[in-house]
C-alpha atoms as a PDB file:
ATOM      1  CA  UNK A   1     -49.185 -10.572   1.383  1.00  0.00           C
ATOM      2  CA  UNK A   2     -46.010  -8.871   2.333  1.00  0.00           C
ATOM      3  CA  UNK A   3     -42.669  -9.753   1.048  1.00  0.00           C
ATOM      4  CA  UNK A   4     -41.062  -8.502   4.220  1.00  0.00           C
ATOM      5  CA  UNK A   5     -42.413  -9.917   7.976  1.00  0.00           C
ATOM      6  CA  UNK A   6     -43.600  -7.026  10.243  1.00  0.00           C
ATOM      7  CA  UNK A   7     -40.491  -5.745  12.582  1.00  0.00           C
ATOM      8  CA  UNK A   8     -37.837  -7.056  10.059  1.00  0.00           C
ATOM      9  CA  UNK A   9     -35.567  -4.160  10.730  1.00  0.00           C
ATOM     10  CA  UNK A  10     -32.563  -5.636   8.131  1.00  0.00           C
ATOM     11  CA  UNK A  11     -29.132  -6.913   9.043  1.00  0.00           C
ATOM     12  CA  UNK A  12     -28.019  -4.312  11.547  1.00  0.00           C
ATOM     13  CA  UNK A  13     -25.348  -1.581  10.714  1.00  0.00           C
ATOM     14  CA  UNK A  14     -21.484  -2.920  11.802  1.00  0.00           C
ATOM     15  CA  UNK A  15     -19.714   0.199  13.636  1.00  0.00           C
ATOM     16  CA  UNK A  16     -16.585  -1.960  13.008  1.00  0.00           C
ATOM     17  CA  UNK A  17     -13.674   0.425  11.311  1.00  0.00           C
ATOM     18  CA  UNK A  18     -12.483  -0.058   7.748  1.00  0.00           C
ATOM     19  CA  UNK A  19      -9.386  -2.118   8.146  1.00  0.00           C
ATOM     20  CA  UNK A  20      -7.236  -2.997   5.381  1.00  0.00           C
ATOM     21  CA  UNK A  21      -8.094  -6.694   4.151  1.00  0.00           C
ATOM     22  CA  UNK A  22      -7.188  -9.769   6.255  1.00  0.00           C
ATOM     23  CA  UNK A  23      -6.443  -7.226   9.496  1.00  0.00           C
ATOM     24  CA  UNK A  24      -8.080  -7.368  12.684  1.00  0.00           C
ATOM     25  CA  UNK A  25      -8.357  -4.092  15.176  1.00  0.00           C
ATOM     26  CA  UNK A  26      -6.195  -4.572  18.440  1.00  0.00           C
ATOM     27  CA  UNK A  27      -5.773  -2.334  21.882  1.00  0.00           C
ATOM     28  CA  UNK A  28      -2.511  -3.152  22.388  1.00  0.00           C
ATOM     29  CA  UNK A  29       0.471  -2.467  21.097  1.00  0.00           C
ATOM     30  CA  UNK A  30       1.973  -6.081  20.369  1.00  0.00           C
ATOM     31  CA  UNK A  31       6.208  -5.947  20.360  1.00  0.00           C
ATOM     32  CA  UNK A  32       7.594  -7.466  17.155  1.00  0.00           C
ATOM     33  CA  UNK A  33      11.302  -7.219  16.996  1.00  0.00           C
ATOM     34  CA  UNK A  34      13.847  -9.182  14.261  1.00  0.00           C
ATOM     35  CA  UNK A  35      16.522  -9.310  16.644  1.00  0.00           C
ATOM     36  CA  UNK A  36      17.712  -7.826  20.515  1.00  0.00           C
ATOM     37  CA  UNK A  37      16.989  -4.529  21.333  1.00  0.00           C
ATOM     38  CA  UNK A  38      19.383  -1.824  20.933  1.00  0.00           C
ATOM     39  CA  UNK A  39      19.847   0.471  23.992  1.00  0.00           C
ATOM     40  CA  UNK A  40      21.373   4.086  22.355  1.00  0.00           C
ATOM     41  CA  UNK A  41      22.148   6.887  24.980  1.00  0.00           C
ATOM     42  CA  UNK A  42      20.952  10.314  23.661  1.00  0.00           C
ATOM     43  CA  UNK A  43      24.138  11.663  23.985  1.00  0.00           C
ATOM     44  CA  UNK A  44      26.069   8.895  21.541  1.00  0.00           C
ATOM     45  CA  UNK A  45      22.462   9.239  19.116  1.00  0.00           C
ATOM     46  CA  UNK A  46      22.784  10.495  15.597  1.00  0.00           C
ATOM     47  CA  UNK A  47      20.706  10.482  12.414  1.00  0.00           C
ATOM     48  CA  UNK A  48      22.517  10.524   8.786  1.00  0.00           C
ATOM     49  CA  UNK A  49      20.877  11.123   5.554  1.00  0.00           C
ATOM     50  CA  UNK A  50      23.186  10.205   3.135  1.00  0.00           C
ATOM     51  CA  UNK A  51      22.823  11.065  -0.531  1.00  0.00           C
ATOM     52  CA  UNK A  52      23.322   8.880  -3.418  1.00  0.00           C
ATOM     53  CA  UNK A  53      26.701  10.804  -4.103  1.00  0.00           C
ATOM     54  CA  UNK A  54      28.183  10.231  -0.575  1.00  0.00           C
ATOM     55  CA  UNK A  55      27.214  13.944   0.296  1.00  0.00           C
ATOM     56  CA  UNK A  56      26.149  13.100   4.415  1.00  0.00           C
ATOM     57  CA  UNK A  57      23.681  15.252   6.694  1.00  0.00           C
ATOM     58  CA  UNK A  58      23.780  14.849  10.533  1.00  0.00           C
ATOM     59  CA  UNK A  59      21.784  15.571  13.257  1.00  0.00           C
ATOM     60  CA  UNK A  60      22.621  14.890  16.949  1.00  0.00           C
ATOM     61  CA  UNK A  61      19.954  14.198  19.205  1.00  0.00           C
ATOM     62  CA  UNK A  62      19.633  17.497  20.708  1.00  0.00           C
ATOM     63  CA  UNK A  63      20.067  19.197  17.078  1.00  0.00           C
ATOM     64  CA  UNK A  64      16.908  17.002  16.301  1.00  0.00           C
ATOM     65  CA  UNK A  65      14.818  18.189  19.036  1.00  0.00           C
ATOM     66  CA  UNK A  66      15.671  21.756  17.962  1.00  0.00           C
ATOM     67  CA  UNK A  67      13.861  20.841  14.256  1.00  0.00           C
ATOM     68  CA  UNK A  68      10.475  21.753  13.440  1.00  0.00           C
ATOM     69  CA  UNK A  69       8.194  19.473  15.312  1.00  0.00           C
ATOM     70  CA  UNK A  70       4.423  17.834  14.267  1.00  0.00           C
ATOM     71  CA  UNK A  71       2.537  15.547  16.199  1.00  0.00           C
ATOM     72  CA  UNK A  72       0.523  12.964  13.637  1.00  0.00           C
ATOM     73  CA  UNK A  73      -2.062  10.718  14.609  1.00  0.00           C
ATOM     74  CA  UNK A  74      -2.371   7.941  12.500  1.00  0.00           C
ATOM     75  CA  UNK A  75      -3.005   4.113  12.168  1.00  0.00           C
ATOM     76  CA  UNK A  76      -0.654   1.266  12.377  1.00  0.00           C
ATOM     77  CA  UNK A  77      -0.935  -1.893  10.013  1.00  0.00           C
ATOM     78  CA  UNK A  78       1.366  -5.102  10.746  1.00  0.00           C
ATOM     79  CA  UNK A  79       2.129  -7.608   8.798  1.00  0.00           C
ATOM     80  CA  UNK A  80       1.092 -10.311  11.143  1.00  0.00           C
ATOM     81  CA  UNK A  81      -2.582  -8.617  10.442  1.00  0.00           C
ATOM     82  CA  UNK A  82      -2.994  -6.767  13.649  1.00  0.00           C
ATOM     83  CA  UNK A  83      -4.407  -2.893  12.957  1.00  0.00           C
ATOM     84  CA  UNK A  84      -3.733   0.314  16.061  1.00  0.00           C
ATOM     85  CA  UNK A  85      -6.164   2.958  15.199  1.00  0.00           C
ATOM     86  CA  UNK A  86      -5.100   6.666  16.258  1.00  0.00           C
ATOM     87  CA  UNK A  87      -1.379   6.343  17.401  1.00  0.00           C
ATOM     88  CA  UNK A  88      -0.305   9.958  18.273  1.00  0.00           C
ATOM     89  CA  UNK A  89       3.058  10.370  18.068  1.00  0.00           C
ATOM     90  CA  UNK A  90       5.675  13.651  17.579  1.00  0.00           C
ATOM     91  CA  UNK A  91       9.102  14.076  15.402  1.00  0.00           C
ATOM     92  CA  UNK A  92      10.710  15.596  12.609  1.00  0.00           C
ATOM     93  CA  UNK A  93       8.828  15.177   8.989  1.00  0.00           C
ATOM     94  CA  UNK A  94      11.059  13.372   6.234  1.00  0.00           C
ATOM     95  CA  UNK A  95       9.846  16.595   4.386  1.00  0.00           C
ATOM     96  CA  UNK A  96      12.321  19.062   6.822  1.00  0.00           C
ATOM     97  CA  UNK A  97      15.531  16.088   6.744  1.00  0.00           C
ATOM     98  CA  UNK A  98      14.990  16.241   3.152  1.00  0.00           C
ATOM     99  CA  UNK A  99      14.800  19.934   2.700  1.00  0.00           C
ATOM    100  CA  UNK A 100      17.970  21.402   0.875  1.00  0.00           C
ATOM    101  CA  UNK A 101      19.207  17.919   0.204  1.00  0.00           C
ATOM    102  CA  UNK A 102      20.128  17.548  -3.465  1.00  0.00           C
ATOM    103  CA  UNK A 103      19.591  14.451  -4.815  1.00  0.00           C
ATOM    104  CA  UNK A 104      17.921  12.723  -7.919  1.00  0.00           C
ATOM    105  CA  UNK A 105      17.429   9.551  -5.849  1.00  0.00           C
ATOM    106  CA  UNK A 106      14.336   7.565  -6.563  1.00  0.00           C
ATOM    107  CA  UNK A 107      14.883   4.993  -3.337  1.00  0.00           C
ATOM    108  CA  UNK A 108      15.737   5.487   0.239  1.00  0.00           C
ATOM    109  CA  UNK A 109      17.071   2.340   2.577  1.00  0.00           C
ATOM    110  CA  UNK A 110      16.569   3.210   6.375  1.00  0.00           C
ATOM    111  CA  UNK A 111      19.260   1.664   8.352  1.00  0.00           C
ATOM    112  CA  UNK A 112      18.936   0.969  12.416  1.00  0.00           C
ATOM    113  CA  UNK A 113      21.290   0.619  15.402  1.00  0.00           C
ATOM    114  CA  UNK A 114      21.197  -3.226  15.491  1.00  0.00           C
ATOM    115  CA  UNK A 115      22.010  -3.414  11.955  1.00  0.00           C
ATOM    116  CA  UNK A 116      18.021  -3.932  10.513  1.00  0.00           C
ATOM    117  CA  UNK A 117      17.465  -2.377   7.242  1.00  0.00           C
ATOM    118  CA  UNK A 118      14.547  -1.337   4.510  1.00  0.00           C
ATOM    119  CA  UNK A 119      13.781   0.129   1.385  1.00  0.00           C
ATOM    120  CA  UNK A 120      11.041   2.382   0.610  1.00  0.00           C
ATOM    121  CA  UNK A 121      10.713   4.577  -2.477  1.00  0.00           C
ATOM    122  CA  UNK A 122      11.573   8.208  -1.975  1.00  0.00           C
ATOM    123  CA  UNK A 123       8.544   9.652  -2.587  1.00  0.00           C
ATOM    124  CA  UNK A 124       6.949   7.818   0.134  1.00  0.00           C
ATOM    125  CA  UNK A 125       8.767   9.958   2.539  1.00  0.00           C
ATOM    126  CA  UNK A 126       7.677  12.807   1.307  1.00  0.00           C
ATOM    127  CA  UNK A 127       4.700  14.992   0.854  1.00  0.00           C
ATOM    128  CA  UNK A 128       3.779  14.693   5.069  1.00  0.00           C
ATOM    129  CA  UNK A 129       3.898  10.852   4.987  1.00  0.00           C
ATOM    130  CA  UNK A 130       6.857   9.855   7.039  1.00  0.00           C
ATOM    131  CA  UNK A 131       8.236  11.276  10.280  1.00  0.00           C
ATOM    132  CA  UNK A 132      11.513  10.411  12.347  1.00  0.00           C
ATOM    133  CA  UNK A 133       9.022  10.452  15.534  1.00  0.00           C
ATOM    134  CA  UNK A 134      10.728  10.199  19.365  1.00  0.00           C
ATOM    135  CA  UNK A 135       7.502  10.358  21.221  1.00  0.00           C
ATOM    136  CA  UNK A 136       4.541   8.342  21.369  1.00  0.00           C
ATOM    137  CA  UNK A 137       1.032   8.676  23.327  1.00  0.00           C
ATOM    138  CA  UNK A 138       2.932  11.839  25.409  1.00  0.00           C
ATOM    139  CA  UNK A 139       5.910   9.872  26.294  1.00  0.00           C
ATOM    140  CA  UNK A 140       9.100   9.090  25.370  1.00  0.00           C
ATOM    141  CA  UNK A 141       9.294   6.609  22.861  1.00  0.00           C
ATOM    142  CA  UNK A 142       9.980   3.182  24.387  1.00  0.00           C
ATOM    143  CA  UNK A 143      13.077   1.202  23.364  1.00  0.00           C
ATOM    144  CA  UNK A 144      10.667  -2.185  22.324  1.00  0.00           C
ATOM    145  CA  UNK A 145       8.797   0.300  20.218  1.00  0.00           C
ATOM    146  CA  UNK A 146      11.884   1.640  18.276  1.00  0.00           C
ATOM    147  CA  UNK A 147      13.251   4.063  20.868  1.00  0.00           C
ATOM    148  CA  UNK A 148      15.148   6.489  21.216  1.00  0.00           C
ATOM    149  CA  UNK A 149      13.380   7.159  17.626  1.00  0.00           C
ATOM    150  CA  UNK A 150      11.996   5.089  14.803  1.00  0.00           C
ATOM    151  CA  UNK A 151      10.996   5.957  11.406  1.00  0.00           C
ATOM    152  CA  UNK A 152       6.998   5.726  10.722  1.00  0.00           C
ATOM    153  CA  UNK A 153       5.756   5.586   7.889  1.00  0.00           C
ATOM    154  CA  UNK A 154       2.038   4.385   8.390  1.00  0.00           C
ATOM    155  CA  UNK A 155       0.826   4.181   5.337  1.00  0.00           C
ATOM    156  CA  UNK A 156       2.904   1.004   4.528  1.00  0.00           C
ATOM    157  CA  UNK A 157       2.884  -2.216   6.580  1.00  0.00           C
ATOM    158  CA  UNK A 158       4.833  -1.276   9.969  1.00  0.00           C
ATOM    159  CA  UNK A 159       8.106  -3.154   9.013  1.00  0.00           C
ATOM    160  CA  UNK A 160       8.968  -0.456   6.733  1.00  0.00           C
ATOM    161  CA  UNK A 161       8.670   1.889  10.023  1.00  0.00           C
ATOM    162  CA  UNK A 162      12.391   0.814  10.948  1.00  0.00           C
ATOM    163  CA  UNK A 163      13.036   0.800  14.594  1.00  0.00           C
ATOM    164  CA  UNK A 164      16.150   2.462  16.408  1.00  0.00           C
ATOM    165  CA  UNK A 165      16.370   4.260  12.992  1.00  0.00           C
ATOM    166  CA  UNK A 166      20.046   5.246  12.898  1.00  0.00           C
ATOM    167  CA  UNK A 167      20.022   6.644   9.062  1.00  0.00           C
ATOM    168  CA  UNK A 168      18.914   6.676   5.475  1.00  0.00           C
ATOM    169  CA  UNK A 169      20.653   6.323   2.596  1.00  0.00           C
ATOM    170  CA  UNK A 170      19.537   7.868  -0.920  1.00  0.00           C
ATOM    171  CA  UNK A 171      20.118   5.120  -4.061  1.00  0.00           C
ATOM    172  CA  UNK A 172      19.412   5.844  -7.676  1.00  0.00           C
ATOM    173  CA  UNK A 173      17.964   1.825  -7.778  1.00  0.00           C
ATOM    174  CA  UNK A 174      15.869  -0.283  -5.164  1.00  0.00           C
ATOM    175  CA  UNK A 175      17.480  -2.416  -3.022  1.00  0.00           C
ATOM    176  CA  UNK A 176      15.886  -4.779  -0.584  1.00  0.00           C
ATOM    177  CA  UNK A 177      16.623  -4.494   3.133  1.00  0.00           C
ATOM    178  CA  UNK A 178      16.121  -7.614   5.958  1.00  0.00           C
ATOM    179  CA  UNK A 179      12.985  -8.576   5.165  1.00  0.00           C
ATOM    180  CA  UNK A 180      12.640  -7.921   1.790  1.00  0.00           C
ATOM    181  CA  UNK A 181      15.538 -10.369   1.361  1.00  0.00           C
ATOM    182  CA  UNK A 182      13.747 -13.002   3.323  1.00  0.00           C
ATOM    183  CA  UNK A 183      10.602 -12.705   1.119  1.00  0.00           C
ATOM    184  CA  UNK A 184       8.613  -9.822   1.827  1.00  0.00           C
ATOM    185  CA  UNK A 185       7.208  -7.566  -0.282  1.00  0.00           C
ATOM    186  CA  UNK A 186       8.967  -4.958  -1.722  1.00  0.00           C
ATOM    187  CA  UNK A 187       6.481  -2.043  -1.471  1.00  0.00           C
ATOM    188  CA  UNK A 188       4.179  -3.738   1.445  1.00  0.00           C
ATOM    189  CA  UNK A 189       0.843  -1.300   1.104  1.00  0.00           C
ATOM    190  CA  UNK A 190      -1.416  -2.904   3.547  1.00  0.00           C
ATOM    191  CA  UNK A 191      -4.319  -1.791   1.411  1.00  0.00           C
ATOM    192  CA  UNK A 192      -3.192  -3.839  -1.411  1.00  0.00           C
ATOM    193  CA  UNK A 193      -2.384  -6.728   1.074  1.00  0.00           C
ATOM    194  CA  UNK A 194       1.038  -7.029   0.174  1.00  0.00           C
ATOM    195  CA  UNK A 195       3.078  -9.045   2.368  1.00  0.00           C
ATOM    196  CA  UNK A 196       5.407 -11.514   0.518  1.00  0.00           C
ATOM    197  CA  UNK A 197       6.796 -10.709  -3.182  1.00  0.00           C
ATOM    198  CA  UNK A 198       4.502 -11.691  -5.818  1.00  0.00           C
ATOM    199  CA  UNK A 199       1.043 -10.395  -3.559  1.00  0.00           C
END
């Protein structure tokens, strides 16, 4: 007698994607905001880098358009455990801002219009990881998604993708932004599911 009935084809195959752990896929594009929106005309926009010695690089908006341009299509993690596979977006790499800059800085804190804030380490802006991006799915990027321009960083939960990004400053030590303050993690790889300090 067979161990196996006749037409037992096996638990069937999921086509499902491989999320990070506790994150579910979504269509939509859900609007998560700490506080009001900031509305920035192009002409008043600017971007600073700012180095840990005070040194500051500035780009209007039209001096950013005129940058090197790429166009990455990646996926978005939240926090709240909602996943958006293949975002396309286009802006200016981290790697071209960062270009000439010297600096010994091991930690970056991205500053918005609105006053929001985060820290990431340095080196996860570089090496084609993180993008000042002003356009997203062909379109300008809308203000409830971070426009005029966000930072994205997609490889770490989206909060550390700053909206209305306004700046970053370059720091020799770590130092926790908004919601790092209030509890979150301060690394937040969605991978690792790290969402509050301690995970």
């Amino acid at each position: 007698m067979g161990i196996v009935s006749p037409g037992f084809q096996g638990r069937p195959r999921t086509s499902a994607p491989d999320l990070p752990p506790g994150q579910y896929l979504t269509e939509d594009f859900p609007v998560l905001s700490a506080g009001p929106t900031p509305r920035v005309p192009l002409n008043t926009w600017e971007f600073v880098l700012t180095s840990e010695t005070g040194a500051e690089y500035r780009w209007s908006w039209d001096e950013m358009m005129g940058l090197p341009q790429d166009t990455p299509t990646v996926d978005l993690h939240c926090v709240t455990r909602w996943s958006k596979l293949g975002t396309t977006w286009q802006g200016v790499s981290l790697d071209t801002l960062l270009d000439g800059v010297d600096t010994e800085a091991r930690y970056a804190l991205a500053h918005s219009y609105g006053g929001y804030t985060t820290n990431l380490p340095l080196d996860d802006l570089r090496g084609g990881r993180a993008w000042v991006v002003h356009t997203y799915d062909g379109g300008p990027l809308p203000a409830e998604h971070g426009g005029p321009a966000r930072l994205l960083v997609p490889h770490l939960y989206l909060w550390k993708s700053a909206k209305w990004v306004h700046g970053i400053r370059l720091l020799p030590e770590d130092r926790p932004g908004f919601w790092e303050t209030a509890g979150y993690h301060d690394y937040g790889d969605p991978w690792r599911e790290q969402r509050y300090q301690g995970d």
